[in-house]
PDB file of N, CA and C in Angstrom:
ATOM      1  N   UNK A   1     205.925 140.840  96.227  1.00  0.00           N
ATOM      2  CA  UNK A   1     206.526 139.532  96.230  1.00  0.00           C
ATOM      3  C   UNK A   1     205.601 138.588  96.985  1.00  0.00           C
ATOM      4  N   UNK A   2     205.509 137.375  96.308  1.00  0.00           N
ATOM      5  CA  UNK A   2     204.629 136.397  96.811  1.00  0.00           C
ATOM      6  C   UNK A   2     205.636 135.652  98.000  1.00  0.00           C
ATOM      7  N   UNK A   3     204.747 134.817  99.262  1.00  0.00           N
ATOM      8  CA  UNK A   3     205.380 133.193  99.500  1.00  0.00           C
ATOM      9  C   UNK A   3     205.944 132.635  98.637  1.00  0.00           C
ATOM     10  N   UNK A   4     206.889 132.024  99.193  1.00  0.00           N
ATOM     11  CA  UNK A   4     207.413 130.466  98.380  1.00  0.00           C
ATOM     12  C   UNK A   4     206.303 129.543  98.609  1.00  0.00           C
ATOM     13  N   UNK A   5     205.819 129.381  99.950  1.00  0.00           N
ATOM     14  CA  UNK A   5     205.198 128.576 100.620  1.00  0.00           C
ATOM     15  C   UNK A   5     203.245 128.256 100.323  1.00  0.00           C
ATOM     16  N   UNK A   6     202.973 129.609 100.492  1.00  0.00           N
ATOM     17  CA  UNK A   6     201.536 129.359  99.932  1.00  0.00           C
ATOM     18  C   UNK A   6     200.974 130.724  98.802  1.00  0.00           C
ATOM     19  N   UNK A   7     202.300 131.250  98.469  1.00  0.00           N
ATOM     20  CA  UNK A   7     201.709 132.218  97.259  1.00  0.00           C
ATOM     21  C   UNK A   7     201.227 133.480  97.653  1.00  0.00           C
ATOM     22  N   UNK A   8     200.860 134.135  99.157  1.00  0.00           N
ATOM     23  CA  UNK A   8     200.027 135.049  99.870  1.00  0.00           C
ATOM     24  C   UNK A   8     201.141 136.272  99.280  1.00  0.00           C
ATOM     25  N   UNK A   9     200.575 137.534  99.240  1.00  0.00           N
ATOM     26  CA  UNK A   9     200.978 138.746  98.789  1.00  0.00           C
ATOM     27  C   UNK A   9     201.873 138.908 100.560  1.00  0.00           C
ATOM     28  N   UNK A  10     203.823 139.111 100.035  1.00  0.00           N
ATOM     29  CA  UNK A  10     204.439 139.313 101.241  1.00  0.00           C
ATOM     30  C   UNK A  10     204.184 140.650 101.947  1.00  0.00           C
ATOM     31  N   UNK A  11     204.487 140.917 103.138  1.00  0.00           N
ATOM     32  CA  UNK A  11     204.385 141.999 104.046  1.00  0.00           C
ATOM     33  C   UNK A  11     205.434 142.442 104.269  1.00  0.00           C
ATOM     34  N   UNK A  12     205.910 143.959 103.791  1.00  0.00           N
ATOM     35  CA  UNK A  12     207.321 144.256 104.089  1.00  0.00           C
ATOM     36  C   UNK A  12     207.901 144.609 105.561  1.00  0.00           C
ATOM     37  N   UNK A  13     208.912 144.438 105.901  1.00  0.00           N
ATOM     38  CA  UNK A  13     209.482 144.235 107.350  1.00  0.00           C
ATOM     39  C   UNK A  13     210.059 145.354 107.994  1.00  0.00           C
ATOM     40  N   UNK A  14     210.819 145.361 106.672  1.00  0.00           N
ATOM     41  CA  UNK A  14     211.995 146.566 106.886  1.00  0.00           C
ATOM     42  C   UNK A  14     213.574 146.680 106.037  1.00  0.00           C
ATOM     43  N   UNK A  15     213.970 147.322 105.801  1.00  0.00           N
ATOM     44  CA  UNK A  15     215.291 147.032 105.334  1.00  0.00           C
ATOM     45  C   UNK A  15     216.699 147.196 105.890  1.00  0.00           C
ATOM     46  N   UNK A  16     217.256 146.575 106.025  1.00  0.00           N
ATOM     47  CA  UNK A  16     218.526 146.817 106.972  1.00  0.00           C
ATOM     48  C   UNK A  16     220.055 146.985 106.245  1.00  0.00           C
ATOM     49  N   UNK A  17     220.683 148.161 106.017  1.00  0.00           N
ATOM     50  CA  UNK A  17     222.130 148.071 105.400  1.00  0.00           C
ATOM     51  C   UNK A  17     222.572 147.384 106.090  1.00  0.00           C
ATOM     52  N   UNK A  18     223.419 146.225 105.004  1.00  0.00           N
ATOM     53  CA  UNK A  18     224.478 145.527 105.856  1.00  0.00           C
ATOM     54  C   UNK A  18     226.060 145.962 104.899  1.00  0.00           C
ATOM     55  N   UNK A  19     226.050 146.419 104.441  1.00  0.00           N
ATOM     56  CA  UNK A  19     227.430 146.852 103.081  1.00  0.00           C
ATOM     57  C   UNK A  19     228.749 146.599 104.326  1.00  0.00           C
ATOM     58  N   UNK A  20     228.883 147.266 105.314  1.00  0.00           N
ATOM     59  CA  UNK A  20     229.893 147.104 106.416  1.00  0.00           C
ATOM     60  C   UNK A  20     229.834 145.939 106.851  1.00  0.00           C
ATOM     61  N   UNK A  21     229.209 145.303 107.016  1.00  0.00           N
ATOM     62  CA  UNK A  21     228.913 143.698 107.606  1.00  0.00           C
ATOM     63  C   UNK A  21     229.311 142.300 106.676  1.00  0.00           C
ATOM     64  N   UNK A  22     229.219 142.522 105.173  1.00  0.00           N
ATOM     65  CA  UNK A  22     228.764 141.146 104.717  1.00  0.00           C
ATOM     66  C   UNK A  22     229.676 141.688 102.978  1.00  0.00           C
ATOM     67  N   UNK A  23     230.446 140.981 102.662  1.00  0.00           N
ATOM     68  CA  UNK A  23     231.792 141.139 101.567  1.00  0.00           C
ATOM     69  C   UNK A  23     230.571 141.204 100.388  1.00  0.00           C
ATOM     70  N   UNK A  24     229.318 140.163 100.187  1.00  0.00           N
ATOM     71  CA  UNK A  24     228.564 140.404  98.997  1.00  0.00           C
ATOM     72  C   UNK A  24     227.172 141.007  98.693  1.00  0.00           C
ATOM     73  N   UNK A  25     226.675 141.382 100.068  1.00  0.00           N
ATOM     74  CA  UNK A  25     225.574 141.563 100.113  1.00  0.00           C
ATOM     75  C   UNK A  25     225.116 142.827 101.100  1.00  0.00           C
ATOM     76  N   UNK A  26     224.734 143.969 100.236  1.00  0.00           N
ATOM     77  CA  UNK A  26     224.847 145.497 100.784  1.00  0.00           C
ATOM     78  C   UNK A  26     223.252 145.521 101.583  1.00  0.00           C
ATOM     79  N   UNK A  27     221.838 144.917 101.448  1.00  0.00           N
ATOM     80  CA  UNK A  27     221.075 145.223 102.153  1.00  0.00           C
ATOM     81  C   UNK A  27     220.450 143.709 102.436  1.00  0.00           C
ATOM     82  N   UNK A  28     219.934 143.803 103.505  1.00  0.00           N
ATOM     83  CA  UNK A  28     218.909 142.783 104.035  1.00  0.00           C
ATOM     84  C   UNK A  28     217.770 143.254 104.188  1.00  0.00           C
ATOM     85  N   UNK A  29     216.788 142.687 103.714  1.00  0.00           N
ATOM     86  CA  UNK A  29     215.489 142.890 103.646  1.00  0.00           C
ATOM     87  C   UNK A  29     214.630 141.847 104.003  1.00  0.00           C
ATOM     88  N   UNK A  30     213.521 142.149 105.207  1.00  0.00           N
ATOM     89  CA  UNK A  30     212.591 141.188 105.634  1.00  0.00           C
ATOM     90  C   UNK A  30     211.286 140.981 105.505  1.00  0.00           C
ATOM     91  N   UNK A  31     210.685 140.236 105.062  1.00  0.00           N
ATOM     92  CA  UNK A  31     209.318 140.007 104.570  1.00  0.00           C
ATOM     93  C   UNK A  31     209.038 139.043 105.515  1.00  0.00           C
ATOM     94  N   UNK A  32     206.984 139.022 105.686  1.00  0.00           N
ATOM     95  CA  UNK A  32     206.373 137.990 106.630  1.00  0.00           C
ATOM     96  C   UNK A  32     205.491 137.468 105.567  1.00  0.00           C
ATOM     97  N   UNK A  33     204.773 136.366 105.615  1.00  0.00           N
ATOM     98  CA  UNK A  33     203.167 136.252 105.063  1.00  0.00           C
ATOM     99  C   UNK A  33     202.478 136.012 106.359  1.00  0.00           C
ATOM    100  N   UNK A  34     201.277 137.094 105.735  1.00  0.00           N
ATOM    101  CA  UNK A  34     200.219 137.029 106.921  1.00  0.00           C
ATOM    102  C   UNK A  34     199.079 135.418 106.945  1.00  0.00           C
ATOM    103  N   UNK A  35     199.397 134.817 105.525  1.00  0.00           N
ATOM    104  CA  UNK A  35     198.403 133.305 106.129  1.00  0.00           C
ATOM    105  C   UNK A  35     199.268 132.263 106.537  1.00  0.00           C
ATOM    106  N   UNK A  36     200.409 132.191 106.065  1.00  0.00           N
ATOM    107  CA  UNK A  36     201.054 130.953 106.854  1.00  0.00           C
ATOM    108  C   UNK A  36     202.157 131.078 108.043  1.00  0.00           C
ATOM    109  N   UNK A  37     202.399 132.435 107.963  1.00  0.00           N
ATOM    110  CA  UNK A  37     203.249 132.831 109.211  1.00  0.00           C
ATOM    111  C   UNK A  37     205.008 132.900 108.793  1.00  0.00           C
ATOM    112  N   UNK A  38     205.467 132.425 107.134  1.00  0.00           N
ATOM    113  CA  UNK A  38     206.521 132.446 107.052  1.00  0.00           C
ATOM    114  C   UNK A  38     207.492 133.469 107.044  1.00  0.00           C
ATOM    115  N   UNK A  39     208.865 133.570 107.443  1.00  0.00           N
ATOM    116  CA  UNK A  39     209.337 134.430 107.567  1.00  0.00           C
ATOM    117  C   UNK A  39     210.165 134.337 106.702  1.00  0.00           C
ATOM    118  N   UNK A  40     210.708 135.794 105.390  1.00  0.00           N
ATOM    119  CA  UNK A  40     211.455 135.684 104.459  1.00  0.00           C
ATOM    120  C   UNK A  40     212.657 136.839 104.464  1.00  0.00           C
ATOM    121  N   UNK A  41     213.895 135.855 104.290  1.00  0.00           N
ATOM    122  CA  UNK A  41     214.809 137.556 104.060  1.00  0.00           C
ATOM    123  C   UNK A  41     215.783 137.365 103.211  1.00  0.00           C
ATOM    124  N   UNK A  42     215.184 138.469 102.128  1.00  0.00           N
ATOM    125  CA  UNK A  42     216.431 138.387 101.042  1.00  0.00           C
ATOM    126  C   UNK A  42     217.250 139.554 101.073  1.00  0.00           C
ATOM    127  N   UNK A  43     218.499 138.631 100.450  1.00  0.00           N
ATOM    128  CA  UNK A  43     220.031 140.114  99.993  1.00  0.00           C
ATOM    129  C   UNK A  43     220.273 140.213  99.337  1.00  0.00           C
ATOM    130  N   UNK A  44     220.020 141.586  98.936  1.00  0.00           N
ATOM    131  CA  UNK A  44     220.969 142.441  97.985  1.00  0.00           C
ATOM    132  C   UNK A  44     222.332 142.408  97.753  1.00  0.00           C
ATOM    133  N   UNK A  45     222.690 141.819  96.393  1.00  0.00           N
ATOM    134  CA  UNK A  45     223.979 141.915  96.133  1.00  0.00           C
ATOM    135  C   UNK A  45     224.283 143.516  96.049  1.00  0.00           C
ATOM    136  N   UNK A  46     225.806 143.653  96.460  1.00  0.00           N
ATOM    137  CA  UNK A  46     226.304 144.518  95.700  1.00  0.00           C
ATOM    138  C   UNK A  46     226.402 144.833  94.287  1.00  0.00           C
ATOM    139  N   UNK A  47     226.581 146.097  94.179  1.00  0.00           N
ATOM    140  CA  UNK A  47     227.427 145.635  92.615  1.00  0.00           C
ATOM    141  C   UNK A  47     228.640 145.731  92.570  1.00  0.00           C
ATOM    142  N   UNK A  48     229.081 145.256  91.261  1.00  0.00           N
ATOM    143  CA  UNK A  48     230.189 144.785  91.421  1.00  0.00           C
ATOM    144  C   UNK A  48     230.533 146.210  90.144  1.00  0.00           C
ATOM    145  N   UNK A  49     231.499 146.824  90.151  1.00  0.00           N
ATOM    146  CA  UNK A  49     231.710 148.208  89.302  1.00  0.00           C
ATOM    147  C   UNK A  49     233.064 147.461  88.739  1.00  0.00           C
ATOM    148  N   UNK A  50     233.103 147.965  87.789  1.00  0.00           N
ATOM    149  CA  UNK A  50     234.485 147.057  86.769  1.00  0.00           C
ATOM    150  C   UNK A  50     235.050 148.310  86.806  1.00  0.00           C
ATOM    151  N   UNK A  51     236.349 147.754  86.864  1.00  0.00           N
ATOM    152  CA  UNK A  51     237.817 149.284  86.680  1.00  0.00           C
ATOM    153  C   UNK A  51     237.619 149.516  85.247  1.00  0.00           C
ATOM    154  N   UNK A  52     237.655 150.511  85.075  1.00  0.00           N
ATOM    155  CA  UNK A  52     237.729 151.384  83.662  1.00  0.00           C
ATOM    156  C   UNK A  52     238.936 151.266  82.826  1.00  0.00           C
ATOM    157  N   UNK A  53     238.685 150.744  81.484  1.00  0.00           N
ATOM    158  CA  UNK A  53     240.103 150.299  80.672  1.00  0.00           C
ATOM    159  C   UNK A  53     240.806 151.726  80.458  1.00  0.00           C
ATOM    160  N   UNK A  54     242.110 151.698  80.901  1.00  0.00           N
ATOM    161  CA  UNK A  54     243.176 152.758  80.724  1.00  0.00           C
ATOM    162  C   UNK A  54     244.212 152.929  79.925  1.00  0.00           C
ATOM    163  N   UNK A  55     244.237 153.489  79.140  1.00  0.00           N
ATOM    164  CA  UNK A  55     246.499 153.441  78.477  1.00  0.00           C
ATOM    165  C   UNK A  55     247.170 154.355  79.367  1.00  0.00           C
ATOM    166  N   UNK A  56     248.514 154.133  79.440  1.00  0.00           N
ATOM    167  CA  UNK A  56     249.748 154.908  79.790  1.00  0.00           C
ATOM    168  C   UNK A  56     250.330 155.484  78.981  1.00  0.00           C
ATOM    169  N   UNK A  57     250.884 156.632  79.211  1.00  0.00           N
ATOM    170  CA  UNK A  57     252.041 157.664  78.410  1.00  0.00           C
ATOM    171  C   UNK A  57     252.021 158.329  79.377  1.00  0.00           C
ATOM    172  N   UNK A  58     253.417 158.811  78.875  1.00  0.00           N
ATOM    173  CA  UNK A  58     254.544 159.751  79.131  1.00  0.00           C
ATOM    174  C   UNK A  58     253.806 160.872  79.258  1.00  0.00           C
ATOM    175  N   UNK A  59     253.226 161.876  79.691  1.00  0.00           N
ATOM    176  CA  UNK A  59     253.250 163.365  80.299  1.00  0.00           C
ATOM    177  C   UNK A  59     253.769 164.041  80.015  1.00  0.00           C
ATOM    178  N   UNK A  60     253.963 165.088  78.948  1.00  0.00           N
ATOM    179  CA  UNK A  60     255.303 165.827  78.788  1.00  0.00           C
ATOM    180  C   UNK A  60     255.134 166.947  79.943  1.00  0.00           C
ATOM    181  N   UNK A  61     253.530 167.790  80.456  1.00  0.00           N
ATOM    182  CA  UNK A  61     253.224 168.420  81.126  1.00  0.00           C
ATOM    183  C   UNK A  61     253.521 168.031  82.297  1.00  0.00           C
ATOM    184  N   UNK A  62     253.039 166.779  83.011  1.00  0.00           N
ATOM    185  CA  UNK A  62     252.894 166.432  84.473  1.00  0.00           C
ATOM    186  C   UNK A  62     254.586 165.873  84.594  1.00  0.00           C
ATOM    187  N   UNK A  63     255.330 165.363  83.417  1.00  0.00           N
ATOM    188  CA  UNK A  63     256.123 164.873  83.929  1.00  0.00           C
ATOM    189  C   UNK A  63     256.703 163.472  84.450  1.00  0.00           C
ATOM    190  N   UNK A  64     255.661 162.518  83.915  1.00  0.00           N
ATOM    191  CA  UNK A  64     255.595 161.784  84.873  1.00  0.00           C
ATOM    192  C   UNK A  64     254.366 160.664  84.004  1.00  0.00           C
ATOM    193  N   UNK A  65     254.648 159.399  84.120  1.00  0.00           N
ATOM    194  CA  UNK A  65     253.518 158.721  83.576  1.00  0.00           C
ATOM    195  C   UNK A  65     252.220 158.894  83.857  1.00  0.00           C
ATOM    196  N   UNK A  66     251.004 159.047  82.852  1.00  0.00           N
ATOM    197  CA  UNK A  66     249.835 159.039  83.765  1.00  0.00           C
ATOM    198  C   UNK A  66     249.080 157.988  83.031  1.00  0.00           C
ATOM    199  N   UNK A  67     248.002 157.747  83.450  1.00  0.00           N
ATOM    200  CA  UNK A  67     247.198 156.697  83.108  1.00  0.00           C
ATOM    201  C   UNK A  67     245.487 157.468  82.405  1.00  0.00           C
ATOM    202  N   UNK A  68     245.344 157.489  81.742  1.00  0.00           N
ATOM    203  CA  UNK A  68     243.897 157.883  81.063  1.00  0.00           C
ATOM    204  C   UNK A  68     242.930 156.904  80.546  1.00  0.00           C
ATOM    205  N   UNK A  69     241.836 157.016  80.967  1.00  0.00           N
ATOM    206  CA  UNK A  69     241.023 156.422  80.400  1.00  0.00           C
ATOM    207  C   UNK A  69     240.859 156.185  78.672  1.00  0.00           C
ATOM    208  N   UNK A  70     240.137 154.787  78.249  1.00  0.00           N
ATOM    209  CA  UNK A  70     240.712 154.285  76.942  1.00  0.00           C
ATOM    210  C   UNK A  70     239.482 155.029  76.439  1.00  0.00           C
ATOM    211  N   UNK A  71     240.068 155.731  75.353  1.00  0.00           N
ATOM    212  CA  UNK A  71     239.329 156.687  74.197  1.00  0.00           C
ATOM    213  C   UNK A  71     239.297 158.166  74.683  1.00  0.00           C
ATOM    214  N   UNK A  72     240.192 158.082  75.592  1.00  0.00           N
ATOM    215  CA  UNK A  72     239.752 159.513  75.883  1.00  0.00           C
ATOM    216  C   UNK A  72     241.245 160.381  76.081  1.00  0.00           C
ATOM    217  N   UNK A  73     241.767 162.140  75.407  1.00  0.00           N
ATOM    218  CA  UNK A  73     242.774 162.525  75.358  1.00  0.00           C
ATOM    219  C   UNK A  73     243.331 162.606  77.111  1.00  0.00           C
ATOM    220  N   UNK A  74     244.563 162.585  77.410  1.00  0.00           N
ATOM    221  CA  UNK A  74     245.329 162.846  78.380  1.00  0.00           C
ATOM    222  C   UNK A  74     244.657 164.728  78.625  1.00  0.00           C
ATOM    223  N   UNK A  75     243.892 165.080  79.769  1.00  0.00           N
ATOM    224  CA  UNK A  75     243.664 166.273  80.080  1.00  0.00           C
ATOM    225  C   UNK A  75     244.691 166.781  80.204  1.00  0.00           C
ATOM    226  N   UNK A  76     245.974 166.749  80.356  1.00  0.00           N
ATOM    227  CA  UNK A  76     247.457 167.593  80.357  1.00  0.00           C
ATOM    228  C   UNK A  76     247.964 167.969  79.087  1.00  0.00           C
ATOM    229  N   UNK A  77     247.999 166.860  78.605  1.00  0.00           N
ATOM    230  CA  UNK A  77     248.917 167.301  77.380  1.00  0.00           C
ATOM    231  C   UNK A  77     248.107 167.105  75.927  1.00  0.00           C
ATOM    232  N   UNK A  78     246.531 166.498  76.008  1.00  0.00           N
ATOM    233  CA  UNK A  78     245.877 166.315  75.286  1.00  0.00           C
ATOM    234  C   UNK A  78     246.383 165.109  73.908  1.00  0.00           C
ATOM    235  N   UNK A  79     247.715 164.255  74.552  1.00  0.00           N
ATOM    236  CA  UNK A  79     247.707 163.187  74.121  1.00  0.00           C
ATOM    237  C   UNK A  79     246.809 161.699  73.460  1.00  0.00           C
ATOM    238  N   UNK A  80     246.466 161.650  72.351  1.00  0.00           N
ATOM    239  CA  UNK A  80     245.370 160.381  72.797  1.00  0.00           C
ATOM    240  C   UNK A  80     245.940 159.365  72.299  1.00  0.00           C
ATOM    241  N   UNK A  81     245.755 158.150  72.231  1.00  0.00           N
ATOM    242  CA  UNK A  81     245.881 156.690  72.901  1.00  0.00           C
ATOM    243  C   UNK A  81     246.384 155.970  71.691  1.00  0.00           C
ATOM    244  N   UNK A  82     245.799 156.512  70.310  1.00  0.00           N
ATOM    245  CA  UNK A  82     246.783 156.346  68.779  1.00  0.00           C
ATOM    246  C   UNK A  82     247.695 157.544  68.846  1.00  0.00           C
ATOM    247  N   UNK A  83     248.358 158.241  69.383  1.00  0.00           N
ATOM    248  CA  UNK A  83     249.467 158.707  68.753  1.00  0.00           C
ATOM    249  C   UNK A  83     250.370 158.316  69.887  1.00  0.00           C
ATOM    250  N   UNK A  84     249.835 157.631  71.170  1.00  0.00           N
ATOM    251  CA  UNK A  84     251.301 156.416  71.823  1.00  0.00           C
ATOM    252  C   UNK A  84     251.864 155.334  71.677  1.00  0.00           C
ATOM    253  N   UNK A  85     253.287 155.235  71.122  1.00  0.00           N
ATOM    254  CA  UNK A  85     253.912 154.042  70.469  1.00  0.00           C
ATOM    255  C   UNK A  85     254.136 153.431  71.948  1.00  0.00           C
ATOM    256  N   UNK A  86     253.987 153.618  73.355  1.00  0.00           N
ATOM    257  CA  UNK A  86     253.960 152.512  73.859  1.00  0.00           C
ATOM    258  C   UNK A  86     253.452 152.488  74.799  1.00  0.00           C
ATOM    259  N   UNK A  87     252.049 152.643  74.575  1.00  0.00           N
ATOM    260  CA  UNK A  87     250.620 152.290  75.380  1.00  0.00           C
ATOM    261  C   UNK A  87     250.814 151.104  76.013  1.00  0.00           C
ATOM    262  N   UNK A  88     250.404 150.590  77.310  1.00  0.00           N
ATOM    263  CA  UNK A  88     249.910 149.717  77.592  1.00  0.00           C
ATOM    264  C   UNK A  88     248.551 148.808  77.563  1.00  0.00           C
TER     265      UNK A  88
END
């Protein structure tokens, strides 16, 4: 990574987890340039992981509603997601 400032090839610093510290941004990282003296620190976003689309049914095994991932059979009762009339 270059300067903003005069373009010089940056000098790495170090990297610092911040994931416990900061709601969007899991590392801090510090860079110098050795001709103009600037000091740079960028953050790492997190990522952001999306919840996995699910249907509901009835359990005849567990008993009990469960929730399964979309396209995939109920591991209990080996239910899948077209033969529930009332999927969510």
């Amino acid at each position: 990574m270059n300067c903003w400032h005069c373009n010089t090839k940056l000098i790495w610093g170090g990297d610092h987890d911040i994931d416990h510290e900061d709601e969007d941004y899991c590392m801090e990282t510090n860079l110098s340039c050795p001709n103009c003296g600037a000091f740079h620190v960028v953050y790492l976003p997190k990522n952001e992981t999306e919840e996995p689309e699910m249907w509901e049914h009835y359990c005849h095994e567990e008993k009990s509603m469960m929730a399964t991932g979309k396209g995939e059979p109920c591991n209990w009762c080996g239910k899948e997601e077209e033969d529930c009339e009332s999927c969510s």
